[in-house]
PDB file of N, CA and C in Angstrom:
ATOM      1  N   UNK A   1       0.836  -1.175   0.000  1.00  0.00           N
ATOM      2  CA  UNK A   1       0.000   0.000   0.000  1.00  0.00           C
ATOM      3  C   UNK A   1       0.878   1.234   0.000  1.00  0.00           C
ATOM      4  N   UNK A   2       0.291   2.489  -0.621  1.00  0.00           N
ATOM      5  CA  UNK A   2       0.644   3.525  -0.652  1.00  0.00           C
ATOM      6  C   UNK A   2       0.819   4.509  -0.018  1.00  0.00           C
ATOM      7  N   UNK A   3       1.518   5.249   0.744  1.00  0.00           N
ATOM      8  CA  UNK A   3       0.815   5.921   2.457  1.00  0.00           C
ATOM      9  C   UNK A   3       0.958   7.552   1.606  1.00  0.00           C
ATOM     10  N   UNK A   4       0.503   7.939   1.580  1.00  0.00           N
ATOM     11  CA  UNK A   4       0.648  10.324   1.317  1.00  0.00           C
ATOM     12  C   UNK A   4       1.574  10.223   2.505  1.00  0.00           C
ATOM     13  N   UNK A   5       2.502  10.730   2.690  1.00  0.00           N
ATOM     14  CA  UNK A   5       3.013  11.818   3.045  1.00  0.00           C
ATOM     15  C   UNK A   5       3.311  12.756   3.084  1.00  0.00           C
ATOM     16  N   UNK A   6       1.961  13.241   4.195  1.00  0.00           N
ATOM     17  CA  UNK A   6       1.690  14.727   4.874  1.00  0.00           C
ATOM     18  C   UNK A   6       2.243  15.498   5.939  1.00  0.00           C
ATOM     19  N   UNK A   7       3.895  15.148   6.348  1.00  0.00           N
ATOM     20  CA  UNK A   7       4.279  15.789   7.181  1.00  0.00           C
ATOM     21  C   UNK A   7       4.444  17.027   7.013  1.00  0.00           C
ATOM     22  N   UNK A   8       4.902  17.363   5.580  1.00  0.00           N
ATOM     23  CA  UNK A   8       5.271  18.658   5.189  1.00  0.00           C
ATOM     24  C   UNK A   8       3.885  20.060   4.542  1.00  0.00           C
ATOM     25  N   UNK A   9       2.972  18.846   4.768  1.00  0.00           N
ATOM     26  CA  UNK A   9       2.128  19.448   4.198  1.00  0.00           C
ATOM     27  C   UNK A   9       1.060  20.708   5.354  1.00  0.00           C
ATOM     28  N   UNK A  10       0.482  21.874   4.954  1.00  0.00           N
ATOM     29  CA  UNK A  10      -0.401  23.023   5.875  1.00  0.00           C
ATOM     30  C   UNK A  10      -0.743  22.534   6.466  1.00  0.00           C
ATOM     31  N   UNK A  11      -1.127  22.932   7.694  1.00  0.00           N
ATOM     32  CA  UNK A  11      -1.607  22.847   8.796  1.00  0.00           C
ATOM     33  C   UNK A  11      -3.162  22.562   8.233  1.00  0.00           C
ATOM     34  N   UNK A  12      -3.799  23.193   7.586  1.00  0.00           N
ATOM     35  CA  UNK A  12      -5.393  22.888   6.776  1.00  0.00           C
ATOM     36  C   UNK A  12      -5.386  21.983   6.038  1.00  0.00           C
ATOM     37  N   UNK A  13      -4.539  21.910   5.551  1.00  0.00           N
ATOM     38  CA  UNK A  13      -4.048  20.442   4.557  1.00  0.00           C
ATOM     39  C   UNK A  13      -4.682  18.992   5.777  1.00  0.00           C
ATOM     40  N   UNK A  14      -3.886  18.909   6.518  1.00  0.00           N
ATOM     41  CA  UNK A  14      -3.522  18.237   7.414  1.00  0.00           C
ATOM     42  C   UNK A  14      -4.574  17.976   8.313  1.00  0.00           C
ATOM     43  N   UNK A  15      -5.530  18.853   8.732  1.00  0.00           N
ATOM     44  CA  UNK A  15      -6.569  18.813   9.531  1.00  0.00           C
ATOM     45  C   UNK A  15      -8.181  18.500   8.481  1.00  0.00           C
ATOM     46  N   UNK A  16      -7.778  18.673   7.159  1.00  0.00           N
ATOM     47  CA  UNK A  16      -8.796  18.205   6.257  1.00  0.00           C
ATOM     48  C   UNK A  16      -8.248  16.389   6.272  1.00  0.00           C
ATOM     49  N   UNK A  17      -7.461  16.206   6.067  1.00  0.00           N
ATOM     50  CA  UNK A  17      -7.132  14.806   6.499  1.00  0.00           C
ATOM     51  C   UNK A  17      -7.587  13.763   7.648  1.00  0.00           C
ATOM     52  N   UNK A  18      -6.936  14.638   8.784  1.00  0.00           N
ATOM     53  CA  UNK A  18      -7.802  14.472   9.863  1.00  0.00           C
ATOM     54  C   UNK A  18      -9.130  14.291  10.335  1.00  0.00           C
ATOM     55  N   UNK A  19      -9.673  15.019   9.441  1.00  0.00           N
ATOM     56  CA  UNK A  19     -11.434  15.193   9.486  1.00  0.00           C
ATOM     57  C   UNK A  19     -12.039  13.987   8.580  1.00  0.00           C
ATOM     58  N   UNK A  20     -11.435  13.389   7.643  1.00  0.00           N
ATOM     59  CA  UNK A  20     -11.784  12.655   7.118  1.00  0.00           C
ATOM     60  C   UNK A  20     -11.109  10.944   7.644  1.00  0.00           C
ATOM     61  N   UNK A  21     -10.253  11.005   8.286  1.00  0.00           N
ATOM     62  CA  UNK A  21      -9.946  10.177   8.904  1.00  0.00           C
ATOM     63  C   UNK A  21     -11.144   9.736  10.028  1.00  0.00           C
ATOM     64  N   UNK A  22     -11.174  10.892  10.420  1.00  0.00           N
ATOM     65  CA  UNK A  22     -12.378  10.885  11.984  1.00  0.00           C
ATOM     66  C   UNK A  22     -13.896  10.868  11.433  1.00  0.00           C
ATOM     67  N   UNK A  23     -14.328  11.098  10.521  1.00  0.00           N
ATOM     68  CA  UNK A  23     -15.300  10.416   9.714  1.00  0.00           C
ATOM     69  C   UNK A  23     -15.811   9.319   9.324  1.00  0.00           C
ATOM     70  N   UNK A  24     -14.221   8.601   9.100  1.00  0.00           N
ATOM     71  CA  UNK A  24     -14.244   6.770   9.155  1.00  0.00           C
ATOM     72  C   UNK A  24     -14.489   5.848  10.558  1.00  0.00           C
ATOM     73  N   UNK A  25     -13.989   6.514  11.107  1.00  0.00           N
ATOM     74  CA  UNK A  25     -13.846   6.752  12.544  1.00  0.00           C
ATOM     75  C   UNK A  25     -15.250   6.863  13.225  1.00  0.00           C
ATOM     76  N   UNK A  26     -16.050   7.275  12.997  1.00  0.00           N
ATOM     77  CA  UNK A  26     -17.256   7.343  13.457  1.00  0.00           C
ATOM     78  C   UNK A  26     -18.175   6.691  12.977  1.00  0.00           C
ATOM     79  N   UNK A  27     -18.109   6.390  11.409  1.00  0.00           N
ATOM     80  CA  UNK A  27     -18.597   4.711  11.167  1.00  0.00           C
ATOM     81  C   UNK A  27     -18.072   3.588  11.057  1.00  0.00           C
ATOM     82  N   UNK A  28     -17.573   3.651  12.109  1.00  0.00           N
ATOM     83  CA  UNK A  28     -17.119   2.592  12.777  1.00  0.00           C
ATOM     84  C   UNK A  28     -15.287   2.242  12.646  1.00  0.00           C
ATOM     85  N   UNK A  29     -15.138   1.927  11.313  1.00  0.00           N
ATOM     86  CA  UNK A  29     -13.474   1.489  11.027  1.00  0.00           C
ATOM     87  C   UNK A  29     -12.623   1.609  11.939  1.00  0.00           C
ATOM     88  N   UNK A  30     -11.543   1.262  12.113  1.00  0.00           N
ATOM     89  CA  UNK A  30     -10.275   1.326  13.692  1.00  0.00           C
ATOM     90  C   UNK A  30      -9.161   2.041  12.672  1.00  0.00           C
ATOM     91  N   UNK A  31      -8.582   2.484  13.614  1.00  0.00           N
ATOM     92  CA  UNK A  31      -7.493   4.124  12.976  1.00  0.00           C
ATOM     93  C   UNK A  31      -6.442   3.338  14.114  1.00  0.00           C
ATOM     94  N   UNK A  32      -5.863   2.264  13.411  1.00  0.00           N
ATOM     95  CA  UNK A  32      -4.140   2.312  14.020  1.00  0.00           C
ATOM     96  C   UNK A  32      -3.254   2.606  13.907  1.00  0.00           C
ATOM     97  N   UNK A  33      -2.550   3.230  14.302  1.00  0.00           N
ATOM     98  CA  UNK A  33      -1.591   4.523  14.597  1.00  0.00           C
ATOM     99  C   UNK A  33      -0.328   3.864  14.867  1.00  0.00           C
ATOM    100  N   UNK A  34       0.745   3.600  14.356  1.00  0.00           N
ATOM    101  CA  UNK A  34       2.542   3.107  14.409  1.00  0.00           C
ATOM    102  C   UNK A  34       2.720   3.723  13.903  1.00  0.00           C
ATOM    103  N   UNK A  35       4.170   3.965  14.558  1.00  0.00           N
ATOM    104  CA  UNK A  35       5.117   4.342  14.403  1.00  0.00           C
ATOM    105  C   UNK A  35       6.007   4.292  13.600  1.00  0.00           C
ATOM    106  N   UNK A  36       6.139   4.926  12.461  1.00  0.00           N
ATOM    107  CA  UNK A  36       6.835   4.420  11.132  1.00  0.00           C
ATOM    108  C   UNK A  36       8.348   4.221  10.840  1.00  0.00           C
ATOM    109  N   UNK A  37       8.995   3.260  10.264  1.00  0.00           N
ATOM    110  CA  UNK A  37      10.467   3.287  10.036  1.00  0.00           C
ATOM    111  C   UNK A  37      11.095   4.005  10.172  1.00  0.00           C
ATOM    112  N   UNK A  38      10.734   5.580   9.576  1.00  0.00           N
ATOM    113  CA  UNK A  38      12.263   6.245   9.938  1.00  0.00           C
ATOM    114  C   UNK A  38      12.351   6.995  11.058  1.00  0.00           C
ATOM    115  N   UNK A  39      11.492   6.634  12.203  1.00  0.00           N
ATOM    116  CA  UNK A  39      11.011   7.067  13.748  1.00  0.00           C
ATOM    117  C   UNK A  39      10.883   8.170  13.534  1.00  0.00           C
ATOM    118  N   UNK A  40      11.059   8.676  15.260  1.00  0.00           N
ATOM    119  CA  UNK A  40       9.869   9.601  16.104  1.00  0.00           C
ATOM    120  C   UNK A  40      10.537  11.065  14.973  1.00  0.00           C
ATOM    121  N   UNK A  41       9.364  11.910  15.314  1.00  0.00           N
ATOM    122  CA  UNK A  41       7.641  11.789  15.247  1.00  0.00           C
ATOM    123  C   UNK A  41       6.973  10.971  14.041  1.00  0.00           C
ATOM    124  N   UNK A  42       7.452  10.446  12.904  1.00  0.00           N
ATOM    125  CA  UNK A  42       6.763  10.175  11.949  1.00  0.00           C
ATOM    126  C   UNK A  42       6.408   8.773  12.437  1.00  0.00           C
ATOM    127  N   UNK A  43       4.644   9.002  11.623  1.00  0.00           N
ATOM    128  CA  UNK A  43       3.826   7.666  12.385  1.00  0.00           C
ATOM    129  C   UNK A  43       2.587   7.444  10.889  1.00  0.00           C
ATOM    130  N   UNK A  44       2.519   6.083  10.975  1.00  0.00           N
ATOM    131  CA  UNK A  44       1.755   6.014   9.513  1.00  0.00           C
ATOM    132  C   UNK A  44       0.363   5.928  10.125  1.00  0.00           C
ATOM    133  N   UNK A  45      -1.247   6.268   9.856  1.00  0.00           N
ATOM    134  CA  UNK A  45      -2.449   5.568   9.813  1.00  0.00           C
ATOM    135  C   UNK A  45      -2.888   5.306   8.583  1.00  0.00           C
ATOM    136  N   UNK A  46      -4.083   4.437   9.196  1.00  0.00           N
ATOM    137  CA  UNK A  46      -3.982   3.842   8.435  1.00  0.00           C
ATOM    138  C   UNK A  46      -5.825   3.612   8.303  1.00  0.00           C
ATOM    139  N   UNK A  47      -6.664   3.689   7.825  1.00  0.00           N
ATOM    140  CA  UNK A  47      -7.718   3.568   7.701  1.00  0.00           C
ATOM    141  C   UNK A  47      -8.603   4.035   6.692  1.00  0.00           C
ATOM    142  N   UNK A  48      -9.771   2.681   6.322  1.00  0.00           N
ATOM    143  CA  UNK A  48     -10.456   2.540   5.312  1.00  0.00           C
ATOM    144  C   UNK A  48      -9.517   3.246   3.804  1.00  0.00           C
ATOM    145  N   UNK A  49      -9.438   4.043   3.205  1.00  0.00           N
ATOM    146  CA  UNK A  49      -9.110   4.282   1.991  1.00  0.00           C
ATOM    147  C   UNK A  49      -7.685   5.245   2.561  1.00  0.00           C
ATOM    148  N   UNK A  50      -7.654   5.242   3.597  1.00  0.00           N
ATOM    149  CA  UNK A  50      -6.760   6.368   3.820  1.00  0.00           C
ATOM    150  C   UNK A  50      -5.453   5.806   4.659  1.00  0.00           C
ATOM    151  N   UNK A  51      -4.258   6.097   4.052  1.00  0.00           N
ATOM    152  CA  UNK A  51      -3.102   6.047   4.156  1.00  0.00           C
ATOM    153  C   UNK A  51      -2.234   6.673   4.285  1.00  0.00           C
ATOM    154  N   UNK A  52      -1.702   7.331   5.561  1.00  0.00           N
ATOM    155  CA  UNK A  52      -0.916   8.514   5.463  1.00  0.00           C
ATOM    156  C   UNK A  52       0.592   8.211   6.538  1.00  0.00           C
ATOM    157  N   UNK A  53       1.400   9.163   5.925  1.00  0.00           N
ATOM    158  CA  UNK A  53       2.589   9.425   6.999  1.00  0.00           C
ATOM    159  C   UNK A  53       2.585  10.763   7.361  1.00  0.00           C
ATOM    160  N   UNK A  54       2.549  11.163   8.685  1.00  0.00           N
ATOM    161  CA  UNK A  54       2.493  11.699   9.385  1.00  0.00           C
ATOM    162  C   UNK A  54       3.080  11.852  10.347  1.00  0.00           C
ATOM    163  N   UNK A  55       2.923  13.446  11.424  1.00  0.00           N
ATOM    164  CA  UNK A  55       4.040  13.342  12.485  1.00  0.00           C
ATOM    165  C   UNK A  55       3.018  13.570  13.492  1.00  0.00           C
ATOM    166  N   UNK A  56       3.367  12.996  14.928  1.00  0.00           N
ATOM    167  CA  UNK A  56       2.777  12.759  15.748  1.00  0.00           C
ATOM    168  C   UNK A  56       2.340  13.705  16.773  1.00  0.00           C
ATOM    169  N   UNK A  57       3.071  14.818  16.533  1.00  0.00           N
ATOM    170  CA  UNK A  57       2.572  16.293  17.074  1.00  0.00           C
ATOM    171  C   UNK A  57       1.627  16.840  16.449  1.00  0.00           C
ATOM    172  N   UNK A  58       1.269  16.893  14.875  1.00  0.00           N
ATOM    173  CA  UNK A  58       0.327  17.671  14.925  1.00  0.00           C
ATOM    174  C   UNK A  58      -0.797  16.531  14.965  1.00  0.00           C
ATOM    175  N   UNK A  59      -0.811  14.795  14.513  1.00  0.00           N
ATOM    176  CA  UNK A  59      -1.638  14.507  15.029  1.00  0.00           C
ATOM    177  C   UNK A  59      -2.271  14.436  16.656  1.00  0.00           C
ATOM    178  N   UNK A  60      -1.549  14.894  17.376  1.00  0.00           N
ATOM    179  CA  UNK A  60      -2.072  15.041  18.472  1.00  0.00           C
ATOM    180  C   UNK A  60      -2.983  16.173  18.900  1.00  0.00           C
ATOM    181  N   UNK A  61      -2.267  17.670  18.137  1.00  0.00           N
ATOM    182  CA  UNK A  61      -3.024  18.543  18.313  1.00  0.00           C
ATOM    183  C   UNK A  61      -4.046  18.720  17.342  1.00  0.00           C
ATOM    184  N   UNK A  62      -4.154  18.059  16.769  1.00  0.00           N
ATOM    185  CA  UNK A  62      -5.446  17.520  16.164  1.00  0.00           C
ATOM    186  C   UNK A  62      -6.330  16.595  16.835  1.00  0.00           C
ATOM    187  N   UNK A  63      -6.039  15.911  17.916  1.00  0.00           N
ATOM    188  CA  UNK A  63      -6.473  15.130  18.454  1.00  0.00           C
ATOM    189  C   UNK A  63      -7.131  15.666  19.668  1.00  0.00           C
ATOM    190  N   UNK A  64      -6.467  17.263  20.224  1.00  0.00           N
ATOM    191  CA  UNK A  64      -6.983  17.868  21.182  1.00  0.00           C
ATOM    192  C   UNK A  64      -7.739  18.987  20.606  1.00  0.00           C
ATOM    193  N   UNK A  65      -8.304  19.044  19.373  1.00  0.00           N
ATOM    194  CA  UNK A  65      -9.906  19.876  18.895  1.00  0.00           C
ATOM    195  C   UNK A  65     -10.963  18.361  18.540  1.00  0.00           C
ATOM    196  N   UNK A  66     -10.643  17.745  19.162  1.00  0.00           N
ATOM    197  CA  UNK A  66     -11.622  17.093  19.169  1.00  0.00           C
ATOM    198  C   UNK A  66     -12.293  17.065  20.152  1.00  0.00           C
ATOM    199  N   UNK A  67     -13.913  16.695  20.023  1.00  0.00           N
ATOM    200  CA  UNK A  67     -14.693  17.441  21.438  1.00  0.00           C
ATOM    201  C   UNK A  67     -14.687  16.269  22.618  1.00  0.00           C
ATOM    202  N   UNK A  68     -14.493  16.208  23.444  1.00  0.00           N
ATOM    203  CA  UNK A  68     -14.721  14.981  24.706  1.00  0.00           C
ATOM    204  C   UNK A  68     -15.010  14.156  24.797  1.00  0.00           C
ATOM    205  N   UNK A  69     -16.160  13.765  23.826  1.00  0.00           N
ATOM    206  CA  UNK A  69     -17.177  13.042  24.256  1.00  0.00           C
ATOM    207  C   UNK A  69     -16.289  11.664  23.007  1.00  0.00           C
ATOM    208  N   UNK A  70     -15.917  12.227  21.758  1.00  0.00           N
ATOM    209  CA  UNK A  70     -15.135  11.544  21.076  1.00  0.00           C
ATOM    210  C   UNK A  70     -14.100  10.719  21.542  1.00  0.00           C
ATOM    211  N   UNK A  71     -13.186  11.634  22.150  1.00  0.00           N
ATOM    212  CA  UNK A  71     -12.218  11.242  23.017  1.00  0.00           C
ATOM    213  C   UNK A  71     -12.475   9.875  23.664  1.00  0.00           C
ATOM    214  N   UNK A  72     -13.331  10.185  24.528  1.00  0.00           N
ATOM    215  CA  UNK A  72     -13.862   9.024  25.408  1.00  0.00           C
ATOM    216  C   UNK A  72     -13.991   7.914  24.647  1.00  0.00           C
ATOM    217  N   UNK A  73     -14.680   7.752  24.037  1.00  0.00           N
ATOM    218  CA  UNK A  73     -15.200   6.306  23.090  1.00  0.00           C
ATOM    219  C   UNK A  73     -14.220   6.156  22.063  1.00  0.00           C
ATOM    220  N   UNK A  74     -12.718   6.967  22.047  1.00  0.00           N
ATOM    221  CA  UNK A  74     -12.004   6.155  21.315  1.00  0.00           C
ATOM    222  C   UNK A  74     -11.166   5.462  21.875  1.00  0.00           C
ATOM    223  N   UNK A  75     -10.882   6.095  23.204  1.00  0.00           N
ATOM    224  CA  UNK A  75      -9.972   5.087  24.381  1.00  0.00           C
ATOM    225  C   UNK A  75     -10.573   4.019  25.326  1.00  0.00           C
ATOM    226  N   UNK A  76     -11.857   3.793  24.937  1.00  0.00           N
ATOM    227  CA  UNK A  76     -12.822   2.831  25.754  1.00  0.00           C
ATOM    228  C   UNK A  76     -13.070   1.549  25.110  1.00  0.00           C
TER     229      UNK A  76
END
């Protein structure tokens, strides 16, 4: 498989990604998150049609505009 790599890519870039990741994410699919070969921060996900490399800071702060209630039911 093919992964985008979006490390370098806008901050809007990146959070339109995100949003569509978390879309899959809410019907249902699992978003597993490793840590990719050429290590920290870069980390691949991986879900339904979507394949990306990524760094693990801004997925995080992407991870903290997400509202609470999300949060919850993805660590449960």
């Amino acid at each position: 498989m093919k992964r985008e790599d979006i490390r370098c890519s806008s901050k809007a870039d990146k959070e339109a990604v995100y949003l569509r990741i978390n879309t899959l994410w809410q019907l249902g699919l699992p978003v597993p998150v490793k840590c990719h070969r050429s290590g920290f921060p870069a980390v691949t996900v991986d879900c339904g049609e979507e394949h990306i490399i990524t760094d693990i800071l801004s997925l995080e702060q992407g991870w903290q505009t997400l509202p609470a209630e999300m949060k919850q039911r993805m660590t449960q």
